[in-house]
N, C-alpha and C. Protein backbone atom coordinates (compact mmCIF):
# COMPACT_ATOMS: atom_id res chain seq x y z
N UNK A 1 6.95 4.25 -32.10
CA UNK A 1 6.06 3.20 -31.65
C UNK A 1 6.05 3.18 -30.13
N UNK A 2 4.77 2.94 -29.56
CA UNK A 2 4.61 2.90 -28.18
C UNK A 2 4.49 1.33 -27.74
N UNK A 3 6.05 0.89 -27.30
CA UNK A 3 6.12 -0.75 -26.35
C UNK A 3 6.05 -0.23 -24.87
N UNK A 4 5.14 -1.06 -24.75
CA UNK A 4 5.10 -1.46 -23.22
C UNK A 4 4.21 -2.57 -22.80
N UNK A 5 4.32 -2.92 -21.40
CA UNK A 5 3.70 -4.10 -20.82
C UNK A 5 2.69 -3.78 -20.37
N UNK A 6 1.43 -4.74 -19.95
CA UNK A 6 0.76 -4.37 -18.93
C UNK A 6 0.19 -5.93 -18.53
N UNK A 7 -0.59 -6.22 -17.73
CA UNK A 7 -0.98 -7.13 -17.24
C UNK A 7 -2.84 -7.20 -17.45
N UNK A 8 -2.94 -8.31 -17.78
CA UNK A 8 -4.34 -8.74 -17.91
C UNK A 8 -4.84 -10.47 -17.40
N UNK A 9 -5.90 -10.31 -17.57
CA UNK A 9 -6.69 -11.69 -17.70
C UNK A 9 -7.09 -12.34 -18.73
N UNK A 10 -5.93 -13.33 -19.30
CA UNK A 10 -6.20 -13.60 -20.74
C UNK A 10 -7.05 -15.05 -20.87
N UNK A 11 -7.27 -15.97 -21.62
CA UNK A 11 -8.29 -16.46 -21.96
C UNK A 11 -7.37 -17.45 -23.13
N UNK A 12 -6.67 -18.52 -22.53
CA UNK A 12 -5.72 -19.39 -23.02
C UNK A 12 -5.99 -20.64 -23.10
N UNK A 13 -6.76 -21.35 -24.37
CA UNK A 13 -7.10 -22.95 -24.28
C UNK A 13 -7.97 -23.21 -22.98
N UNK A 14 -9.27 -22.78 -23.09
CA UNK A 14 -10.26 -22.70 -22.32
C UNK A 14 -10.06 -22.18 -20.82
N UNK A 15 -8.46 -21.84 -20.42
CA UNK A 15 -8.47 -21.64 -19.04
C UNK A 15 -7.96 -19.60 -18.86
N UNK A 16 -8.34 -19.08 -17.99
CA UNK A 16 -8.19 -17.81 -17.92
C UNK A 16 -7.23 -18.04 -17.25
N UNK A 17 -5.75 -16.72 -17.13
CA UNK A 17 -5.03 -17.03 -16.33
C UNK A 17 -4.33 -15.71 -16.19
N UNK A 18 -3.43 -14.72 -15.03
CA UNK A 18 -2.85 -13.81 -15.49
C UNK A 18 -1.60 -13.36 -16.16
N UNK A 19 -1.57 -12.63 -17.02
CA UNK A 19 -0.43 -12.61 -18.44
C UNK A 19 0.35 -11.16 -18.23
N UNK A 20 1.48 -11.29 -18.61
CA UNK A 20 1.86 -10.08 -19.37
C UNK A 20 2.21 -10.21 -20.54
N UNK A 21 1.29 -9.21 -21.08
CA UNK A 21 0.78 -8.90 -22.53
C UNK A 21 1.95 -7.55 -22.97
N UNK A 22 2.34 -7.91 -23.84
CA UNK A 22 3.59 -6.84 -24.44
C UNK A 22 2.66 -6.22 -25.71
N UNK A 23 2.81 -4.84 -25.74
CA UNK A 23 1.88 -3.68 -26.63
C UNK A 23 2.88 -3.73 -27.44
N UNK A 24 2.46 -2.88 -28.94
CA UNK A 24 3.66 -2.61 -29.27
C UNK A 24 1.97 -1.50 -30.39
N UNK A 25 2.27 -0.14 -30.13
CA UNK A 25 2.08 0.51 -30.81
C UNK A 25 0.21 0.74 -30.51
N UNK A 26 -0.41 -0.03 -29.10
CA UNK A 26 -1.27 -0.23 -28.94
C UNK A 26 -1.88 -1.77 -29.09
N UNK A 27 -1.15 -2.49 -29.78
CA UNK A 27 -1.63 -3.71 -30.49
C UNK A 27 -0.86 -5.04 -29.49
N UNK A 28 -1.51 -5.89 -28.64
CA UNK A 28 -0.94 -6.89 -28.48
C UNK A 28 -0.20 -8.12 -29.38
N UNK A 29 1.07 -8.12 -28.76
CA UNK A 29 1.99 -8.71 -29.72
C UNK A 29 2.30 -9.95 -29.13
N UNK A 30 1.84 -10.09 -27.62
CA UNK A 30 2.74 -11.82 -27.02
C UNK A 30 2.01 -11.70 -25.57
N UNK A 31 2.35 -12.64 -25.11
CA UNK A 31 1.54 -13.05 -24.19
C UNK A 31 2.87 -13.67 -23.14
N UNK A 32 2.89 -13.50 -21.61
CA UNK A 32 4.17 -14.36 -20.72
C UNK A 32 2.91 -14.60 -19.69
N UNK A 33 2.44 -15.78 -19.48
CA UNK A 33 1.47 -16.06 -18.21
C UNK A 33 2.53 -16.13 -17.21
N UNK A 34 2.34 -15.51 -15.99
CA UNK A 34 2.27 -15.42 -14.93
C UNK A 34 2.98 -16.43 -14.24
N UNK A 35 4.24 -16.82 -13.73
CA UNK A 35 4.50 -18.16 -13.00
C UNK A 35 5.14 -19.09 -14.52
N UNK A 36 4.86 -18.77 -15.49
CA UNK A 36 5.49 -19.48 -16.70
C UNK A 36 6.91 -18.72 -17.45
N UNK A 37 7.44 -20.09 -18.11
CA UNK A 37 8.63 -19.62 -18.98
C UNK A 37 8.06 -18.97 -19.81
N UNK A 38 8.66 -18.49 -20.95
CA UNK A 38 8.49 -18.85 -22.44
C UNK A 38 7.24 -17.65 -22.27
N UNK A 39 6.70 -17.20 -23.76
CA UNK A 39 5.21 -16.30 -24.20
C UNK A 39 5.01 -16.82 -25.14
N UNK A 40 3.77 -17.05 -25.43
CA UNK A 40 2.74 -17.46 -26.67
C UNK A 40 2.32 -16.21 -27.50
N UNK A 41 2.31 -16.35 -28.75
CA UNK A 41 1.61 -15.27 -29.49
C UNK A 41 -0.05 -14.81 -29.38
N UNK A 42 0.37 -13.67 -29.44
CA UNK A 42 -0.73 -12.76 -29.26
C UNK A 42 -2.38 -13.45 -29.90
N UNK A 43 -1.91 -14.11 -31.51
CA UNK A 43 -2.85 -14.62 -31.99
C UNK A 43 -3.91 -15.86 -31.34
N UNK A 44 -2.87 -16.13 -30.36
CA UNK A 44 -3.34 -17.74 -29.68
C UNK A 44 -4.31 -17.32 -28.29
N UNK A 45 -4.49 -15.84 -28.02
CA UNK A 45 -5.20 -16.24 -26.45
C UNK A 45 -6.20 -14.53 -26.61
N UNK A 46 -6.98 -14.82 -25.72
CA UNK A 46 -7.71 -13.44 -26.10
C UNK A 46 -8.03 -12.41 -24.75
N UNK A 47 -7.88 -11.45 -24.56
CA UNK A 47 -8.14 -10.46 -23.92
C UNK A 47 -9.00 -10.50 -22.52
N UNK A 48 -9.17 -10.45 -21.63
CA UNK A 48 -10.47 -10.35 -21.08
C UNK A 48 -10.59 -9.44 -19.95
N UNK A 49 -9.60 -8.71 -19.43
CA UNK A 49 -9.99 -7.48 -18.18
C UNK A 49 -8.58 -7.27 -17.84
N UNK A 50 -8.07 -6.38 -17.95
CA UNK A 50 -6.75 -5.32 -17.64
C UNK A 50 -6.60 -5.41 -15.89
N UNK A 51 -5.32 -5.95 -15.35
CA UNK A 51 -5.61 -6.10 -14.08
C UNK A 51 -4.91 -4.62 -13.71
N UNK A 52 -4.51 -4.44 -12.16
CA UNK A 52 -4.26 -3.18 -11.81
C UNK A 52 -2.81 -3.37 -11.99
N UNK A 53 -2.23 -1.70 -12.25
CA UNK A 53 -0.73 -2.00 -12.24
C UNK A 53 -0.28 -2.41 -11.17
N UNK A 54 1.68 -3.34 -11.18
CA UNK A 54 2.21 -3.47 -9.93
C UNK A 54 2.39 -2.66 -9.03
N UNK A 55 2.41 -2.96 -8.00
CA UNK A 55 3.05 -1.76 -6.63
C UNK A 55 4.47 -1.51 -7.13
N UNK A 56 4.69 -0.22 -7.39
CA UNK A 56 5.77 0.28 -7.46
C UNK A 56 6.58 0.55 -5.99
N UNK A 57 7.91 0.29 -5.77
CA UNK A 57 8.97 0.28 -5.07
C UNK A 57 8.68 1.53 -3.90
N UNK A 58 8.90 1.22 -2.65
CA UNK A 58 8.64 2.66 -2.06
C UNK A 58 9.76 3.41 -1.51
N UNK A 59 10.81 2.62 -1.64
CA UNK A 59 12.02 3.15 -1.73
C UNK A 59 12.95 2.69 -3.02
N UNK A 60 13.19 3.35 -3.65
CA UNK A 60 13.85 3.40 -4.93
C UNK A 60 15.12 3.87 -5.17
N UNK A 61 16.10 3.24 -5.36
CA UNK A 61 17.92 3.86 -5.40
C UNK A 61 18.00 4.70 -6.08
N UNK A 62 17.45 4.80 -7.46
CA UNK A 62 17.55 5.75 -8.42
C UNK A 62 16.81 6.97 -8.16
N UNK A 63 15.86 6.76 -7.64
CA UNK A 63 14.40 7.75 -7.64
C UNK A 63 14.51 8.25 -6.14
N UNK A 64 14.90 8.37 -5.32
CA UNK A 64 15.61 8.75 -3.95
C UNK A 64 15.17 10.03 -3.71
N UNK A 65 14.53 10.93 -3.74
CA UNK A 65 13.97 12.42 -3.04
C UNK A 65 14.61 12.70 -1.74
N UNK A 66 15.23 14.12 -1.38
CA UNK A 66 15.69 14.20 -0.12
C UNK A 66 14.70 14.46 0.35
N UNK A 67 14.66 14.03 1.96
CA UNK A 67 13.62 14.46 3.02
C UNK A 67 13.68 15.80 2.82
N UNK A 68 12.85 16.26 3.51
CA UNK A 68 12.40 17.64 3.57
C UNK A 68 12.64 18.40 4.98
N UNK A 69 14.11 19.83 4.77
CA UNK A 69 14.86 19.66 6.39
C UNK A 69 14.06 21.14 6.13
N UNK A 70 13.18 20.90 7.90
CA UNK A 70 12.93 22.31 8.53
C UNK A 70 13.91 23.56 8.21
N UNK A 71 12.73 24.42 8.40
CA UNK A 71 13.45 25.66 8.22
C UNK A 71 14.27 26.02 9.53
N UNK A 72 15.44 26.78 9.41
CA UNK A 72 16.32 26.91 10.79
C UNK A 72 15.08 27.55 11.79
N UNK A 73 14.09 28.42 11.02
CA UNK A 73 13.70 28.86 12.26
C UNK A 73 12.33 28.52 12.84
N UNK A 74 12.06 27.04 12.28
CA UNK A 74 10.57 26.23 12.89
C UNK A 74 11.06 25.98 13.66
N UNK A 75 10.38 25.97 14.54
CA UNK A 75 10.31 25.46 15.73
C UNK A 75 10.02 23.95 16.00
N UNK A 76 10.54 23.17 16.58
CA UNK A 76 9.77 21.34 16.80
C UNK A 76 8.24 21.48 16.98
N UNK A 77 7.41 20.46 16.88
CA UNK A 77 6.09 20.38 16.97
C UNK A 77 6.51 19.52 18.12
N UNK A 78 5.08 20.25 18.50
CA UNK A 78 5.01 19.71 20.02
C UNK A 78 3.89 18.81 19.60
N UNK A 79 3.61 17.96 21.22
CA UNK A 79 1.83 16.74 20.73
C UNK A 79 1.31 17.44 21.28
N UNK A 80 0.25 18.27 21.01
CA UNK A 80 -0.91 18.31 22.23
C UNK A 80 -1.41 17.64 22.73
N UNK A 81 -2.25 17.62 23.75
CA UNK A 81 -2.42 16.70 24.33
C UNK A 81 -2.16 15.36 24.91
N UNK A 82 -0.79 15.63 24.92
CA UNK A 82 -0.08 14.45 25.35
C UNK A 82 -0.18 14.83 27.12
N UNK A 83 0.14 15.54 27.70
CA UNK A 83 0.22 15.87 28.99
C UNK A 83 -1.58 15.43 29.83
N UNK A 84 -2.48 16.07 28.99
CA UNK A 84 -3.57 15.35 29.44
C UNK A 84 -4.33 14.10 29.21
N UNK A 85 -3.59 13.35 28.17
CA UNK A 85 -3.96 11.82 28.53
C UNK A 85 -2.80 11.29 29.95
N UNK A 86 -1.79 11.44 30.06
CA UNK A 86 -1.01 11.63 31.19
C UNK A 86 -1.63 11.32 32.47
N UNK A 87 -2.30 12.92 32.72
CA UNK A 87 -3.10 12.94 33.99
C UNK A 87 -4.50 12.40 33.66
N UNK A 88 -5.18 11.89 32.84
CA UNK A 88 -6.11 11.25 32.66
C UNK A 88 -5.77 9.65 33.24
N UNK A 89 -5.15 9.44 32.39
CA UNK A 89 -4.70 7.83 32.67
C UNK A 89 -4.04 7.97 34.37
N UNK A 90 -3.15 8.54 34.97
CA UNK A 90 -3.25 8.90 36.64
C UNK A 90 -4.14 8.94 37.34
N UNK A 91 -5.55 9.88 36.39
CA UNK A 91 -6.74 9.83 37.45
C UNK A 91 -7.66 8.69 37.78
N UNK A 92 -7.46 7.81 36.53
CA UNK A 92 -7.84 6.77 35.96
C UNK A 92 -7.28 5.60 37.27
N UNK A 93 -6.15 5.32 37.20
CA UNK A 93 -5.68 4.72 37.96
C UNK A 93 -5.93 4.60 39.67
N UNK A 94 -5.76 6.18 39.91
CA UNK A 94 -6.01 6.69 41.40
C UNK A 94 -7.93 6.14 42.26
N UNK A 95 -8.29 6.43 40.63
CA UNK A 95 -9.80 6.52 40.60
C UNK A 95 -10.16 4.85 41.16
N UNK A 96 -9.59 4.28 40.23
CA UNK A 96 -9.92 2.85 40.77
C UNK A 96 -9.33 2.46 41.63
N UNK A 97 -8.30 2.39 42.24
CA UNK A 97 -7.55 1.72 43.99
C UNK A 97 -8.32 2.27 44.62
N UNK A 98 -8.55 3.80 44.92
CA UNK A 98 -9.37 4.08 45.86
C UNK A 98 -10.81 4.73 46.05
N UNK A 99 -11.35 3.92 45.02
CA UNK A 99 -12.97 4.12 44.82
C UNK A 99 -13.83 2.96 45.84
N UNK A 100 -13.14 2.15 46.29
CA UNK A 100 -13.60 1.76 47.71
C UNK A 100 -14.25 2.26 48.76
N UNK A 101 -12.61 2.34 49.04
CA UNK A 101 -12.72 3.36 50.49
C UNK A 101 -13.63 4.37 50.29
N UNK A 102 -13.26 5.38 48.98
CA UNK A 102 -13.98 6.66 49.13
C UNK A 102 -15.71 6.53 49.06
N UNK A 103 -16.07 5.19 48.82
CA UNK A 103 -17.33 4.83 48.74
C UNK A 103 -17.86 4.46 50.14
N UNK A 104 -16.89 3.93 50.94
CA UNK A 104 -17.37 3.64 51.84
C UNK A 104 -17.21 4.66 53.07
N UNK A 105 -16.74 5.78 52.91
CA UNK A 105 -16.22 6.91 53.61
C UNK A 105 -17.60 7.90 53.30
N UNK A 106 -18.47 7.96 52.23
CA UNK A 106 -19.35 8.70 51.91
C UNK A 106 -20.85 8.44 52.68
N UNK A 107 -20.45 6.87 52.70
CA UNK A 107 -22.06 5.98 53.41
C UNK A 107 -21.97 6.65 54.48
């Protein structure tokens, strides 16, 4: 038999609300709303749109993958273009203190 959970939008004494709905073999068997104790039977509330699964964990104790270590003989990555935003942002700077003068040196 296939149990498992999933989450929906069920349809409980006129109010919709979100549930986890326990399968059991395909077939809803119980109902746990959301923020509540206790589950109501399956017979008492009805179906209405499958929400998305939870966010699963993005670091996990059990499930742990080692990083992934360079080969001895890669080399580091370099940034490109790091050196010419550098002198960009310098020219940038230079450009404006003395765009004055050099304006008024041209008249």
């Amino acid at each position: 038999m296939d149990d498992r959970k999933e989450y929906w939008w069920v349809l409980h004494e006129a109010t919709i609300q979100p549930a986890e709905v326990g399968f059991v073999g395909g077939i809803p068997v119980s109902y746990r709303f959301i923020g509540a104790a206790g589950s109501i039977p399956a017979a008492s509330a009805e179906l209405i749109e499958r929400l998305p699964s939870p966010p699963k964990p993005v670091l996990s104790s059990h499930h742990a993958e080692p990083s992934p270590q360079p080969s001895p003989g890669a080399a580091p990555r370099e940034r490109r273009g790091s050196w010419m935003w550098f002198f960009g942002i310098i020219l940038l700077i230079l450009i404006t203190q003395y765009s004055g003068r050099l304006f008024d040196l041209i008249k």
